[in-house]
C-alpha atoms as a PDB file:
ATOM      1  CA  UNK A   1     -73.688  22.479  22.272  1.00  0.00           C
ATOM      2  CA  UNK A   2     -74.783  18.971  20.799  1.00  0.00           C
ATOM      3  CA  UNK A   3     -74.597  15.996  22.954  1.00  0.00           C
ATOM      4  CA  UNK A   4     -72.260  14.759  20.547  1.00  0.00           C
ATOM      5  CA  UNK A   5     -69.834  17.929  21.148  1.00  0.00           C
ATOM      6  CA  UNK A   6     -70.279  17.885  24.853  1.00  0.00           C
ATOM      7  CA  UNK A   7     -69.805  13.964  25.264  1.00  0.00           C
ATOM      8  CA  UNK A   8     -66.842  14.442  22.383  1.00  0.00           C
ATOM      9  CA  UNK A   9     -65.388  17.049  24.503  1.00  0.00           C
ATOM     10  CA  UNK A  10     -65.749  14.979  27.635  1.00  0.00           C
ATOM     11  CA  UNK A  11     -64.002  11.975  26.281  1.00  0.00           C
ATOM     12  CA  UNK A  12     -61.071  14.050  24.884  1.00  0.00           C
ATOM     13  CA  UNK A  13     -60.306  15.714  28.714  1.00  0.00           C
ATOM     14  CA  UNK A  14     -61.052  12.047  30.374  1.00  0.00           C
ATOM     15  CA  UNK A  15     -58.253  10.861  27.544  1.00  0.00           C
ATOM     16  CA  UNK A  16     -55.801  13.815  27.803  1.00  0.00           C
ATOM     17  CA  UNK A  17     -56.047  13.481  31.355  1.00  0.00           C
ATOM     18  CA  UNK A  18     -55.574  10.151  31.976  1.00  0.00           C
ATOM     19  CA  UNK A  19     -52.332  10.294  30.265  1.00  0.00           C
ATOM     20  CA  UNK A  20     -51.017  13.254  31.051  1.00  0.00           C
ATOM     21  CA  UNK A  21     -51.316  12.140  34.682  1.00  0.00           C
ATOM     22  CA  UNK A  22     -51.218   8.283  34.446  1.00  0.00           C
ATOM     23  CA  UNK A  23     -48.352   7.343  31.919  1.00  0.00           C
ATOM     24  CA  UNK A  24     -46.514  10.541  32.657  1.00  0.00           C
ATOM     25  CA  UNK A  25     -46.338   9.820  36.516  1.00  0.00           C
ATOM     26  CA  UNK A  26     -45.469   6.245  35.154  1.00  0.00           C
ATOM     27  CA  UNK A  27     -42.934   7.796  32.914  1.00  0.00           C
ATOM     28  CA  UNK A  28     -41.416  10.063  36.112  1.00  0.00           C
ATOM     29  CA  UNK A  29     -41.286   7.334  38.004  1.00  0.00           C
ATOM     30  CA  UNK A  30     -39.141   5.273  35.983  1.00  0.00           C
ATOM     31  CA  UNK A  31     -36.551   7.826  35.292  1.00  0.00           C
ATOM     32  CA  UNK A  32     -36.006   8.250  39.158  1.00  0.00           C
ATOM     33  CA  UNK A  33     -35.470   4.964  39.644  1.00  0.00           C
ATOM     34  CA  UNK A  34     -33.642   4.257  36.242  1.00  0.00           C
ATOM     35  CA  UNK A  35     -35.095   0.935  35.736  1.00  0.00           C
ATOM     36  CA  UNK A  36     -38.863  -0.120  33.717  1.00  0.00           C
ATOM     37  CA  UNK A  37     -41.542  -1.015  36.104  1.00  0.00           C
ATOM     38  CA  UNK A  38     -43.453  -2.344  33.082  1.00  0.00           C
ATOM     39  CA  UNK A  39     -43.219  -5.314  30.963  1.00  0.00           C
ATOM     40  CA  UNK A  40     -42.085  -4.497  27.175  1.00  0.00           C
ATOM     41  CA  UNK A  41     -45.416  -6.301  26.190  1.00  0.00           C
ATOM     42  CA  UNK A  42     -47.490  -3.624  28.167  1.00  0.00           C
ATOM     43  CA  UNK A  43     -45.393  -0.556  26.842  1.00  0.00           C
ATOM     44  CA  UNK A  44     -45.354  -1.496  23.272  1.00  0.00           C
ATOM     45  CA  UNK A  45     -49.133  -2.720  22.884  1.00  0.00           C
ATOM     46  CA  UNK A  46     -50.089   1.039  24.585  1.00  0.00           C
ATOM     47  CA  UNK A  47     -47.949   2.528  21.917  1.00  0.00           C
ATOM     48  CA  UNK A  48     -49.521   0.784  19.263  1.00  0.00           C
ATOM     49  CA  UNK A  49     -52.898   0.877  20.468  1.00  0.00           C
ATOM     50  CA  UNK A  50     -52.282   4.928  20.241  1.00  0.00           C
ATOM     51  CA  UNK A  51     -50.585   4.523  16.660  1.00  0.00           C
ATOM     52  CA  UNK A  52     -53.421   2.398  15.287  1.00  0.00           C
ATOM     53  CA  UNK A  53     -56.277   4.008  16.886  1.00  0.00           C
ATOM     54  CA  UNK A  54     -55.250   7.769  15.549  1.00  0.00           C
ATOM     55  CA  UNK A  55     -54.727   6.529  12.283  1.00  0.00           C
ATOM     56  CA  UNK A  56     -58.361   4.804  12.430  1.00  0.00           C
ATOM     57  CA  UNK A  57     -60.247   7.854  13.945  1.00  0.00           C
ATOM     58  CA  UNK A  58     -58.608   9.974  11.715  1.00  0.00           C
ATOM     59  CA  UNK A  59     -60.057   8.054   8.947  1.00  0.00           C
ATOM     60  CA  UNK A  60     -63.156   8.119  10.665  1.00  0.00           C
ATOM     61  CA  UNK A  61     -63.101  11.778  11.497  1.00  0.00           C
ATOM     62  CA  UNK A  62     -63.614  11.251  15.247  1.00  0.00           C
ATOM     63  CA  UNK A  63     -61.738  13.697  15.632  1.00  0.00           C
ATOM     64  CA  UNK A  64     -62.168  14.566  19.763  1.00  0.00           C
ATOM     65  CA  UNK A  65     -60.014  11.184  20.193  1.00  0.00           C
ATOM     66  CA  UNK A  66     -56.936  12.107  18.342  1.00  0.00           C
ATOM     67  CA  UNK A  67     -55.142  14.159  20.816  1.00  0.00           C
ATOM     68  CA  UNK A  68     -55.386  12.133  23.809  1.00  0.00           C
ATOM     69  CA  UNK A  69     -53.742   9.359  21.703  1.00  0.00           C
ATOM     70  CA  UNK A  70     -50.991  11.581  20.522  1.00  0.00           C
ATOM     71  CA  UNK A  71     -50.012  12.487  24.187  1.00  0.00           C
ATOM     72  CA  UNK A  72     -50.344   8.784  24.724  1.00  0.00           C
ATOM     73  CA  UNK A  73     -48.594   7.795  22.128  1.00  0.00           C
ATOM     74  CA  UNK A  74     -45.474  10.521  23.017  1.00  0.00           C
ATOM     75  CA  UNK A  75     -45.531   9.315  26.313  1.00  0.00           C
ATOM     76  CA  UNK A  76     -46.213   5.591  25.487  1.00  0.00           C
ATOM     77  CA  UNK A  77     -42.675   6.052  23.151  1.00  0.00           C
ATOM     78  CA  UNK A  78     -40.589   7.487  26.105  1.00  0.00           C
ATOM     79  CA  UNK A  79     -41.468   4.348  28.086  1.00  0.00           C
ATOM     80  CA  UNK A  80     -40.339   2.449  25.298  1.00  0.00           C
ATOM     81  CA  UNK A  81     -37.560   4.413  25.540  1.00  0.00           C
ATOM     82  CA  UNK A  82     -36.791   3.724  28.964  1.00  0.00           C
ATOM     83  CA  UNK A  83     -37.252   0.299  28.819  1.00  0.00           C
ATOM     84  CA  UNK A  84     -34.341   0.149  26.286  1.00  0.00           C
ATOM     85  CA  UNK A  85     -32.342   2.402  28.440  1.00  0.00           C
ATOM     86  CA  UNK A  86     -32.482   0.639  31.801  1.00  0.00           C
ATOM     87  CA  UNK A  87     -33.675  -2.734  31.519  1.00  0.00           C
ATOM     88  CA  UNK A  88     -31.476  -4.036  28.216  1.00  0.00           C
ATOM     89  CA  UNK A  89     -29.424  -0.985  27.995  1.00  0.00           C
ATOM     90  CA  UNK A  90     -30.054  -0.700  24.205  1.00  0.00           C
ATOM     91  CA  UNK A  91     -29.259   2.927  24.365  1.00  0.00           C
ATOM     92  CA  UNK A  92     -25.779   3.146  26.277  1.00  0.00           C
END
C-alpha cells in the first residue's frame, strides 16, 4: 500500500467517523428533545460544505473523500430537517 492509499484510507475512516458519531449523536439528540440545538447558519453551511465539496472531489477524482461527505451530507439534511420541524415548524 502507497502512502497515498494508506493516508487516503485514513482520512476517509477519520471522515466517516466523525460523522457517523458527531452529527448523528447531534442528530439523536435533537429528536429527543424535539427542538434544534444549532443555529440554521451552522446546519445549512455543513450541508453545503458536503454538497460542494463531493461535487469538487469528484471532479478531482479524490475519491477517498466522497463518502464521508455523503454521510455528512445525509445527516447534515436531517438536521436541516429538524430545524424546520421544531424550531419554525415548517413541516407540521
Amino acid at each position: 500500500m502507497t502512502a497515498e492509499a494508506f493516508f487516503g484510507l485514513l482520512a476517509m475512516v477519520a471522515g466517516c467517523l466523525t460523522f457517523i458519531v458527531g452529527l448523528s449523536a447531534q442528530a439523536l439528540k435533537q429528536y429527543r428533545e424535539k427542538r434544534c440545538g444549532i443555529s440554521i447558519v451552522f446546519a445549512g453551511l455543513g450541508t453545503a460544505t458536503c454538497a460542494i465539496r463531493i461535487v469538487y472531489f469528484s471532479l478531482s477524482g479524490a475519491y477517498w473523500t466522497i463518502p464521508p461527505d455523503v454521510i455528512g451530507l445525509m445527516i447534515s439534511t436531517v438536521i436541516l430537517y429538524q430545524y424546520g420541524a421544531y424550531e419554525r415548524k415548517w413541516w407540521k
